[in-house]
N, C-alpha and C. Protein backbone atom coordinates (compact mmCIF):
# COMPACT_ATOMS: atom_id res chain seq x y z
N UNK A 1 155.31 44.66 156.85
CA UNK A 1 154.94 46.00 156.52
C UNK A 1 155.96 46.61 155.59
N UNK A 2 156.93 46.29 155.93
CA UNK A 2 158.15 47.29 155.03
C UNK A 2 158.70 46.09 153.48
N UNK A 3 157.61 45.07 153.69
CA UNK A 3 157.52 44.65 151.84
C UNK A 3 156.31 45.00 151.42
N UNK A 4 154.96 45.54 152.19
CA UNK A 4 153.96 46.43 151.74
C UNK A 4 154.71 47.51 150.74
N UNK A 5 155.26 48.29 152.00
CA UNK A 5 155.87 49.27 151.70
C UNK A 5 157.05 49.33 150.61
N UNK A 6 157.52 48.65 150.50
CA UNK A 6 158.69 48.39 149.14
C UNK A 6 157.67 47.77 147.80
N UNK A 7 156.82 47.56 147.87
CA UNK A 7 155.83 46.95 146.82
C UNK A 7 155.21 48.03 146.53
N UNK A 8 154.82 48.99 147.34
CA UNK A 8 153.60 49.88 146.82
C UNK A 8 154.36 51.29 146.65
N UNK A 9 155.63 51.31 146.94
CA UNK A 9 156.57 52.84 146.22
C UNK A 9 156.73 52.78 144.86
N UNK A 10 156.98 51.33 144.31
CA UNK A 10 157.75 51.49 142.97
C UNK A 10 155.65 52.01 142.37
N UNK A 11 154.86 51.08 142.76
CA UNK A 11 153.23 51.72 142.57
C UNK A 11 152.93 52.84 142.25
N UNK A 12 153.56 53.43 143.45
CA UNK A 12 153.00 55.05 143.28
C UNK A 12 153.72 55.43 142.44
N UNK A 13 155.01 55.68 142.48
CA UNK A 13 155.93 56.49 141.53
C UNK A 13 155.44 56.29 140.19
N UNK A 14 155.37 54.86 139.44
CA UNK A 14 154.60 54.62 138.66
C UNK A 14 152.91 55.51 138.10
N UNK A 15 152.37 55.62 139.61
CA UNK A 15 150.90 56.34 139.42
C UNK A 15 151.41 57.39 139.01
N UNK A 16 152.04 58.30 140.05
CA UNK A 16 152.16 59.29 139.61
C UNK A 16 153.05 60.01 138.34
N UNK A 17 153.61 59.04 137.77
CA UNK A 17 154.27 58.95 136.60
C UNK A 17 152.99 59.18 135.35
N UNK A 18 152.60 58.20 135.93
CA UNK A 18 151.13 57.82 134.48
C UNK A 18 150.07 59.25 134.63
N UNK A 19 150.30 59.30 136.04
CA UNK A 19 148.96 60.58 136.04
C UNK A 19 149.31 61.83 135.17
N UNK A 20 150.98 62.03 135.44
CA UNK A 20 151.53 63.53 134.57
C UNK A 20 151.06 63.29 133.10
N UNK A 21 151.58 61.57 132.73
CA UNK A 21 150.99 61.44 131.58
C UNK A 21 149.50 61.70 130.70
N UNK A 22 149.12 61.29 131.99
CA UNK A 22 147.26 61.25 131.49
C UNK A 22 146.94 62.68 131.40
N UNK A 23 147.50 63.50 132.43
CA UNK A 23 147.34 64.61 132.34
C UNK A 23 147.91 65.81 131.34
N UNK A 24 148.97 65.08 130.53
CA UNK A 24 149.50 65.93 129.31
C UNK A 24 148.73 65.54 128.31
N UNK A 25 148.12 64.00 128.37
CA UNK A 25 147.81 63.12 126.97
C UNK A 25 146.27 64.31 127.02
N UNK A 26 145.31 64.18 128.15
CA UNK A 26 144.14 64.81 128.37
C UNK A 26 143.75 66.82 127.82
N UNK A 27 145.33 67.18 128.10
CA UNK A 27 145.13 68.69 128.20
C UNK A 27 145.11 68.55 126.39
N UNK A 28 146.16 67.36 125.76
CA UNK A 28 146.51 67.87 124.13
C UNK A 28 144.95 67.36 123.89
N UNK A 29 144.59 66.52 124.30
CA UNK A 29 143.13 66.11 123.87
C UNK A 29 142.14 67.42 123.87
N UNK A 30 141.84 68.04 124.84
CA UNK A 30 141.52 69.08 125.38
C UNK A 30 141.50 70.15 124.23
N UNK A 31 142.58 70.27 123.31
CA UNK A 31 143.62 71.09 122.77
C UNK A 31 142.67 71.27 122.03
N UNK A 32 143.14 69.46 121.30
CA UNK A 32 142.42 68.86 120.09
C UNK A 32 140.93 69.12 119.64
N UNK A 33 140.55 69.07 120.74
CA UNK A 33 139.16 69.25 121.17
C UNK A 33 138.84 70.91 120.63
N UNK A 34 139.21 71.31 121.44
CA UNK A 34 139.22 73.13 121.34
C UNK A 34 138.92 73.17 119.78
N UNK A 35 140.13 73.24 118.75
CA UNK A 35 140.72 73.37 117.58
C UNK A 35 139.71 72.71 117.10
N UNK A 36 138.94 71.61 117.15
CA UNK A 36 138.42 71.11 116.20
C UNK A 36 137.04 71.73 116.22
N UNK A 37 136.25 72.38 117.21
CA UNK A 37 135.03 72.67 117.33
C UNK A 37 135.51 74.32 116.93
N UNK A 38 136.43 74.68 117.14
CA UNK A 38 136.53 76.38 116.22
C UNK A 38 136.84 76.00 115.07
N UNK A 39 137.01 74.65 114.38
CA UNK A 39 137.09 74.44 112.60
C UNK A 39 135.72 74.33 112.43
N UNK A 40 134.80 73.49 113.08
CA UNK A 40 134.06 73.63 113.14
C UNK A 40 132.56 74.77 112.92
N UNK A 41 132.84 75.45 113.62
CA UNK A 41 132.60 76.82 114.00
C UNK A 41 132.31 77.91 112.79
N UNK A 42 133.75 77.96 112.58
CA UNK A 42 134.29 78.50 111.33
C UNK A 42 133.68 77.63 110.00
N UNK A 43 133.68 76.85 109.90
CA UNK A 43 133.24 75.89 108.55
C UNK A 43 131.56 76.15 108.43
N UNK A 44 130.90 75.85 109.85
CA UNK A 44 129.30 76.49 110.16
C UNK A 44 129.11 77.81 109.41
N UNK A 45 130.10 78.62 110.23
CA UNK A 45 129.45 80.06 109.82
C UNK A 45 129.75 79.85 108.10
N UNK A 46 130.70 79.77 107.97
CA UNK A 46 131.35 79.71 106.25
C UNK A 46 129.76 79.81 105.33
N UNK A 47 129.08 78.78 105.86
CA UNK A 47 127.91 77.54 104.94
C UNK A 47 127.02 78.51 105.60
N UNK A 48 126.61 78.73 105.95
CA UNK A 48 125.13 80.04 106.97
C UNK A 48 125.62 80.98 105.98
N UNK A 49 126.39 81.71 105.87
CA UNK A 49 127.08 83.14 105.02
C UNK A 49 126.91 82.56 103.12
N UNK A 50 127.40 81.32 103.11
CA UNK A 50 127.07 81.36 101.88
C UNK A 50 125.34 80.69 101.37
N UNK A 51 124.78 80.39 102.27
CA UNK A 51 123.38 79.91 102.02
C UNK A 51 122.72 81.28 102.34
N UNK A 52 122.89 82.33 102.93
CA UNK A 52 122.07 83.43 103.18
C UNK A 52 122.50 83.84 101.94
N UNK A 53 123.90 84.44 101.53
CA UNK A 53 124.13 84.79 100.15
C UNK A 53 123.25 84.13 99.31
N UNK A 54 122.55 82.92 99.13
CA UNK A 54 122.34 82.22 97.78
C UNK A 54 121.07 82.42 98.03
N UNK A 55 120.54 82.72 99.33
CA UNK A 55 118.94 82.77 99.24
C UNK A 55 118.45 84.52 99.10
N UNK A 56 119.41 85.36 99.23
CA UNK A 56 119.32 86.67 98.91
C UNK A 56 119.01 86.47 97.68
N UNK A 57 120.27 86.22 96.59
CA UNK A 57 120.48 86.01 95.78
C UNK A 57 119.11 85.62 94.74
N UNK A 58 118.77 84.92 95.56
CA UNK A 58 117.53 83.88 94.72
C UNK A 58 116.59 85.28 94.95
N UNK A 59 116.22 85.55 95.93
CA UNK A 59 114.89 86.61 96.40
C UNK A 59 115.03 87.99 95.32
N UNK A 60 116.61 88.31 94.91
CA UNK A 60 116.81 89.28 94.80
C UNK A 60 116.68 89.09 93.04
N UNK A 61 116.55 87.87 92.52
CA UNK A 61 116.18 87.16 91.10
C UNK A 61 114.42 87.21 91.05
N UNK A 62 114.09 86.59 91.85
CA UNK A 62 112.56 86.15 92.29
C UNK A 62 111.73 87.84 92.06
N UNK A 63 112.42 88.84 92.60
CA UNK A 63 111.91 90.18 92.24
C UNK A 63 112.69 90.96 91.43
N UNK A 64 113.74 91.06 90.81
CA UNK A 64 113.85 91.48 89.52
C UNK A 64 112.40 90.82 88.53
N UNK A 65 112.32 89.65 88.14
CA UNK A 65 111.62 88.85 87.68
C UNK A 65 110.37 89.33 87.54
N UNK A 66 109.62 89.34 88.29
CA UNK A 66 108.51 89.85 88.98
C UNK A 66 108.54 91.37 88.64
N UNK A 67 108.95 92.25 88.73
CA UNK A 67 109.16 93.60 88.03
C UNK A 67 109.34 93.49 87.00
N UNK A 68 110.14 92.34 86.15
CA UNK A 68 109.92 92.31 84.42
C UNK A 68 108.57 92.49 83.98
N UNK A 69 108.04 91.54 84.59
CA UNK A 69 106.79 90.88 84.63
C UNK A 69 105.27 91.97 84.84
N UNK A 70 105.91 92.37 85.96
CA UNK A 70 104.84 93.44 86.21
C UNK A 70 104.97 94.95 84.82
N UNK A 71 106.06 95.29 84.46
CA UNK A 71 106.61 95.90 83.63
C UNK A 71 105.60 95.85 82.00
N UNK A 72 105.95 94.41 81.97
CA UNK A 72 105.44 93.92 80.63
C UNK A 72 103.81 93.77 80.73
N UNK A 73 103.84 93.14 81.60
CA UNK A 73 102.00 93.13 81.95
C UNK A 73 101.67 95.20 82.13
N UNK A 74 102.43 95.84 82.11
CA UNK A 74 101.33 97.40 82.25
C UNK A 74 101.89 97.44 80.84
N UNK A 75 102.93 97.41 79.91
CA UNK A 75 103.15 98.13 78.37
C UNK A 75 101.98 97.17 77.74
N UNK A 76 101.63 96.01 77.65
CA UNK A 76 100.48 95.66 76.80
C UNK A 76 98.97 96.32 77.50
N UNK A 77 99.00 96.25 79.06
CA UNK A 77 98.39 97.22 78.94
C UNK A 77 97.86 98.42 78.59
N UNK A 78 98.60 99.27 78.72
CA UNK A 78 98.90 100.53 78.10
C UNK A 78 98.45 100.25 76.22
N UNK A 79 98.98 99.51 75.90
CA UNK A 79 99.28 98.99 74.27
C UNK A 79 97.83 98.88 73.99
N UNK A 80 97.17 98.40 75.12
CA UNK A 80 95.45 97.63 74.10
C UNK A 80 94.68 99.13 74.46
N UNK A 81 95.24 99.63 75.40
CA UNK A 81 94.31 100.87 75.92
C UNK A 81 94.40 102.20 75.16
N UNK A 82 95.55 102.05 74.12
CA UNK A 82 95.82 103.11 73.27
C UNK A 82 94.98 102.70 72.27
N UNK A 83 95.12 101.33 72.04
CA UNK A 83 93.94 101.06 70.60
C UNK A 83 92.98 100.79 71.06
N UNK A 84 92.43 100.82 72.10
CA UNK A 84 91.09 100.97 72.38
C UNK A 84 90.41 102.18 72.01
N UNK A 85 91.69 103.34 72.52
CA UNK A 85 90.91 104.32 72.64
C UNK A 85 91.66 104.89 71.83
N UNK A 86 92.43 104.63 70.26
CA UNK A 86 92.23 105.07 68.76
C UNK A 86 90.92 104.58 68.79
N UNK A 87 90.50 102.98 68.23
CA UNK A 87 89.09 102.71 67.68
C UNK A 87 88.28 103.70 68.31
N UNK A 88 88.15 103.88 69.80
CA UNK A 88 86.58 104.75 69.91
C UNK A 88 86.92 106.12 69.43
N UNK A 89 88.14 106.63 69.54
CA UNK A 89 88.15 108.41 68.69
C UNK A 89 87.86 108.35 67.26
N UNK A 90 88.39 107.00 66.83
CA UNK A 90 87.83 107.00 65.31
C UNK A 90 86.51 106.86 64.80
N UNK A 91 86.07 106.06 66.08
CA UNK A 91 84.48 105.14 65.96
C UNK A 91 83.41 106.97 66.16
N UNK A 92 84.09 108.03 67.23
CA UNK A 92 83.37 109.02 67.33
C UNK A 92 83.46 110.01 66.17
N UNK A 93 84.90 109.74 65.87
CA UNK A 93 84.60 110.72 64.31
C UNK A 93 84.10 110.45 63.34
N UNK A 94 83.58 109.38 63.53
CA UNK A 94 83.12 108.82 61.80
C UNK A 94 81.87 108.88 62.33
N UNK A 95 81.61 108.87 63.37
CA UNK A 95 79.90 108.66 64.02
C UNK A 95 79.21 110.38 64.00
N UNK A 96 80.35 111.42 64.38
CA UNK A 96 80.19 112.74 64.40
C UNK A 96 80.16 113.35 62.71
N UNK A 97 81.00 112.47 61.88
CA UNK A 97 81.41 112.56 60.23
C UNK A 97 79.90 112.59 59.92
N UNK A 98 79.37 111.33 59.84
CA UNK A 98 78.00 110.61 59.72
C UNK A 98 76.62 111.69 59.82
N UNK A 99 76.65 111.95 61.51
CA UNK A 99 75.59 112.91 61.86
C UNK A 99 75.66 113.98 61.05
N UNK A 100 76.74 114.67 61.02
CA UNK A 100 77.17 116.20 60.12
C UNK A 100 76.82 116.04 58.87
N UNK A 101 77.42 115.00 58.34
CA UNK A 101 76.57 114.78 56.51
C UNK A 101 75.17 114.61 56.70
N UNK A 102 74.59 114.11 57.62
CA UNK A 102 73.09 113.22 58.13
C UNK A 102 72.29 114.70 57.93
N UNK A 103 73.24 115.36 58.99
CA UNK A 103 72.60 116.94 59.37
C UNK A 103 72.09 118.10 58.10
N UNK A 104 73.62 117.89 57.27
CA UNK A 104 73.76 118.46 56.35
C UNK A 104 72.43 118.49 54.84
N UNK A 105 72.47 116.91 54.81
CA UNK A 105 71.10 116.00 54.04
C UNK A 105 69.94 116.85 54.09
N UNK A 106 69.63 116.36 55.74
CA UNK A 106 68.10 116.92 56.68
C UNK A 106 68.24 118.73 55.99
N UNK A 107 68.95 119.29 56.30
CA UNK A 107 68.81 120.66 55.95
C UNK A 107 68.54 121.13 54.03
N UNK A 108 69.30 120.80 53.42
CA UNK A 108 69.58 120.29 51.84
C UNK A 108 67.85 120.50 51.78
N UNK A 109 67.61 119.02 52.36
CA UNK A 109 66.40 118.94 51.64
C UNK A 109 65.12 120.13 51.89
N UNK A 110 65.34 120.03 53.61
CA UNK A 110 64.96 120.93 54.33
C UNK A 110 64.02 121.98 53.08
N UNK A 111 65.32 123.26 52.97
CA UNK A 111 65.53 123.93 52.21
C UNK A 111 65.07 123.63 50.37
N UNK A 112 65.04 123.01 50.03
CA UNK A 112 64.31 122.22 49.07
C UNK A 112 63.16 122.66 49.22
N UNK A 113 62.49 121.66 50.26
CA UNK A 113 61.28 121.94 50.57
C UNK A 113 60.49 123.15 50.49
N UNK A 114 61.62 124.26 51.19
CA UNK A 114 60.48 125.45 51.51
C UNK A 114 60.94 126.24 50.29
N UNK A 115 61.45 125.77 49.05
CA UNK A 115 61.79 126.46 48.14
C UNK A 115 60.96 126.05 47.03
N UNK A 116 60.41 124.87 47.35
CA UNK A 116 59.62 124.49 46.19
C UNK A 116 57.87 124.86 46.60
């Protein structure tokens, strides 16, 4: 019993030697661990913050754009609707020009008529 016992002290001391170890090697692991998932973390958010930036960014291009667009599509509007409606004020004055000389004619002769 007492070479059990002289065999299995230097054992333990040993265990418990290795365990403090395992248990310092485990906590820096631990540490390691920690530190690397808040680089982590931090590096995530970094890339989320700059991909929301770039997709703002884009949306906020995508409708400027689109307001050019809409912009330019009402001035040619506007543009054909002004010469639309020169030609018909012109098309009515020359049509109103027309009748009035037409009118003028009809009477002329009119008058002619009841003079001769």
């Amino acid at each position: 019993m007492k070479r059990l016992l002289i065999l299995a002290a230097p054992m333990a001391i040993g265990l418990a030697a290795c365990s403090q170890n395992a248990q310092t090697e485990t906590a820096e692991a631990g540490n390691a661990i920690a530190a690397d998932t808040a680089a982590t973390t931090r590096n995530a958010v970094s890339d989320v913050d700059a991909a929301t930036d770039q997709a703002f960014g884009s949306a906020e291009r995508s409708l400027d754009n689109a307001g050019d667009r809409l912009d330019n599509a009402a001035d040619r509007a506007g543009a054909a609707i002004d010469t639309r409606a020169d030609r018909a004020g012109a098309a009515i004055t020359n049509g109103a020009d027309r009748a009035a000389d037409a009118t003028g004619n009809t009477l002329e002769r009119a008058g002619r008529s009841l003079k001769d």
